[in-house]
N, C-alpha and C. Protein backbone atom coordinates (compact mmCIF):
# COMPACT_ATOMS: atom_id res chain seq x y z
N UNK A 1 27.28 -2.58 89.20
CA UNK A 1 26.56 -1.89 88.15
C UNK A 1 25.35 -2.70 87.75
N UNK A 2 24.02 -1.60 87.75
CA UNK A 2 23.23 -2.20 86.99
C UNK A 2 22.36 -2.13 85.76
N UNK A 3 22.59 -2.59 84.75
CA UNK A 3 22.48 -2.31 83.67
C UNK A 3 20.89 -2.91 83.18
N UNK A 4 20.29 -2.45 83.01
CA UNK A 4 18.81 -3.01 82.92
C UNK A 4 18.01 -1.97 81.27
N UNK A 5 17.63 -3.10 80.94
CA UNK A 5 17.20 -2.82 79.44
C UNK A 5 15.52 -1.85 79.39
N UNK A 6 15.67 -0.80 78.87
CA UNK A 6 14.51 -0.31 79.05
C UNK A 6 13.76 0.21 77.76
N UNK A 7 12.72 -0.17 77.73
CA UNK A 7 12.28 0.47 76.17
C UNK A 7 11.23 1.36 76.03
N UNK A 8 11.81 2.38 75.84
CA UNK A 8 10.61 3.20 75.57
C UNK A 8 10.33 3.99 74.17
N UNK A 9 9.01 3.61 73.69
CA UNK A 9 8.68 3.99 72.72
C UNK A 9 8.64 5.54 71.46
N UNK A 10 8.29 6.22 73.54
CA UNK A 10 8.54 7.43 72.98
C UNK A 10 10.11 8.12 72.69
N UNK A 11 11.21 7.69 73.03
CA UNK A 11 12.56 8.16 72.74
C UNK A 11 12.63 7.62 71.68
N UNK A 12 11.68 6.33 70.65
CA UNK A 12 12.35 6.16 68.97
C UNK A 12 12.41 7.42 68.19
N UNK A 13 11.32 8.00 68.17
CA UNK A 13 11.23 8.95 67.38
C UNK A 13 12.19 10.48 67.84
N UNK A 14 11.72 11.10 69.00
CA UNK A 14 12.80 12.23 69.43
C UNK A 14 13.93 11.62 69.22
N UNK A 15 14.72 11.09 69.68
CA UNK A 15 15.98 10.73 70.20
C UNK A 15 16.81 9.91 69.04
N UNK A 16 16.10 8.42 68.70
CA UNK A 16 17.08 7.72 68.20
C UNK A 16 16.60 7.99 66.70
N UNK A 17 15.63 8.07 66.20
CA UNK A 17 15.34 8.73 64.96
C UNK A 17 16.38 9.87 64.69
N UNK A 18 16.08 11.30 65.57
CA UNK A 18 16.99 12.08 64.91
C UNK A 18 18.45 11.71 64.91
N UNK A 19 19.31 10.91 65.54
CA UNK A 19 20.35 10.45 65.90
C UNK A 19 21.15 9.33 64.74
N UNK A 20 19.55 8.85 64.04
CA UNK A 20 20.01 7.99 62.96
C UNK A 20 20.15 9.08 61.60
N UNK A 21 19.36 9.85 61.60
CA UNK A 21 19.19 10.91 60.57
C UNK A 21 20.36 11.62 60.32
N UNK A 22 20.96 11.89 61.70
CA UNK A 22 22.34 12.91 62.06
C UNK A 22 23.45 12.28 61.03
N UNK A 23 23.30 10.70 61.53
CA UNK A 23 24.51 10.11 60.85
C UNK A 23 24.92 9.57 59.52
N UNK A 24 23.34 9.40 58.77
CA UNK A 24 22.67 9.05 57.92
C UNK A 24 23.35 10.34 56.76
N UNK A 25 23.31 11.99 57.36
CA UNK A 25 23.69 13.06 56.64
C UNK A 25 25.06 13.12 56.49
N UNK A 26 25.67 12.70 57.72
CA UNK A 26 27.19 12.86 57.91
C UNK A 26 27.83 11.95 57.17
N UNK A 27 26.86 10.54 56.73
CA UNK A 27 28.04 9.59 55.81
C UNK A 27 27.39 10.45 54.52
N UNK A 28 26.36 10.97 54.21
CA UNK A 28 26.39 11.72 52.60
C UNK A 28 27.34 12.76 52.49
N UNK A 29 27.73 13.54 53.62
CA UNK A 29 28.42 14.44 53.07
C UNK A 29 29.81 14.33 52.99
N UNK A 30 30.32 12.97 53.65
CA UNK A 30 31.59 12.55 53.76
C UNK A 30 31.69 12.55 52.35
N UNK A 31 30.71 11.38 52.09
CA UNK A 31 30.72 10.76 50.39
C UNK A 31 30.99 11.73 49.42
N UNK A 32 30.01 12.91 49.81
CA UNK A 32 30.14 14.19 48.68
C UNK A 32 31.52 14.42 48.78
N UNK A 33 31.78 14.59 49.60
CA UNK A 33 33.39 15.57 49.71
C UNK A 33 34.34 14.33 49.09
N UNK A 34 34.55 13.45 49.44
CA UNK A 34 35.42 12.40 48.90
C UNK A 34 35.29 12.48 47.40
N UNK A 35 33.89 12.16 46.89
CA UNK A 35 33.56 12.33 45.77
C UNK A 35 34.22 13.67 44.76
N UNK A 36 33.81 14.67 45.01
CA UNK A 36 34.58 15.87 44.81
C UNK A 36 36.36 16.05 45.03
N UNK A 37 36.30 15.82 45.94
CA UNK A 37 37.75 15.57 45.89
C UNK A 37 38.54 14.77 44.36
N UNK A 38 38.17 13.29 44.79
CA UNK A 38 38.67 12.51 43.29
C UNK A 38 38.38 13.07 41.93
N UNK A 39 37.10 13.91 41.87
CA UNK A 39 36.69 14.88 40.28
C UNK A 39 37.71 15.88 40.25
N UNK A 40 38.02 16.43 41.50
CA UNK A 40 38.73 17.64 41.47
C UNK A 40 40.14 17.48 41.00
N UNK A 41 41.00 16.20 41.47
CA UNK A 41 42.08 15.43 41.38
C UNK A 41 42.13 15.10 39.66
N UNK A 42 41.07 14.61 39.15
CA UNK A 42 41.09 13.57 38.05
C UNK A 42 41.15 14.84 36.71
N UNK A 43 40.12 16.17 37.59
CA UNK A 43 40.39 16.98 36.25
C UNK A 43 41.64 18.18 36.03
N UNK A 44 42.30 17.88 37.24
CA UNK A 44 43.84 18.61 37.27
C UNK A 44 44.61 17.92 36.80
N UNK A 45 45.04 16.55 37.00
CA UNK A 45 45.73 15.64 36.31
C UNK A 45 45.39 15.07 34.80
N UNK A 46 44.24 15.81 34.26
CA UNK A 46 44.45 15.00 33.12
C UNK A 46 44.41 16.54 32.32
N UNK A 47 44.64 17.89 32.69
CA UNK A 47 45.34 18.75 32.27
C UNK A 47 46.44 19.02 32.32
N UNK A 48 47.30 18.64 32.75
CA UNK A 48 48.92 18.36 32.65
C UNK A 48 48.86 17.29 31.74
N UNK A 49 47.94 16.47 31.54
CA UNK A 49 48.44 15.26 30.78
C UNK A 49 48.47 14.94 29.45
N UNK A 50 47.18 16.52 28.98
CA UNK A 50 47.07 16.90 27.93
C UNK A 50 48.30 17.99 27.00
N UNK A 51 48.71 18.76 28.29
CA UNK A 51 49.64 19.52 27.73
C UNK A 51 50.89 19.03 27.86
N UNK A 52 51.12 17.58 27.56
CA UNK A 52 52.02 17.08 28.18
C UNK A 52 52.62 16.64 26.73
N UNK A 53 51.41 15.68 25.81
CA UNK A 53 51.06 15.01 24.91
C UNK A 53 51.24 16.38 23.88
N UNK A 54 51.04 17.58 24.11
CA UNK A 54 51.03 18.13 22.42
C UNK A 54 52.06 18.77 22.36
């Protein structure tokens, strides 16, 4: 095998640009959803916790 380093300028932008962008969206929307999730969690549980207390 030969593995030989090649650089070309023009694949930053097409290629590894959009490729960083791709993943760049995919950890925000992880975050969103995780995020949402724990709000969604925090405001079900602290309605049982209210009607728990009166």
């Amino acid at each position: 095998m030969d593995f030989r380093f090649n650089f070309d300028p023009s694949t930053l932008i097409d290629e590894t640009l959009l490729i960083t962008v791709k993943g760049m969206a995919g950890v925000f929307v992880v975050l969103g959803v995780i995020i949402l999730a724990i709000y969604l969690l925090n405001k079900f549980a602290a309605d049982k916790k209210e009607k728990q207390t009166k």
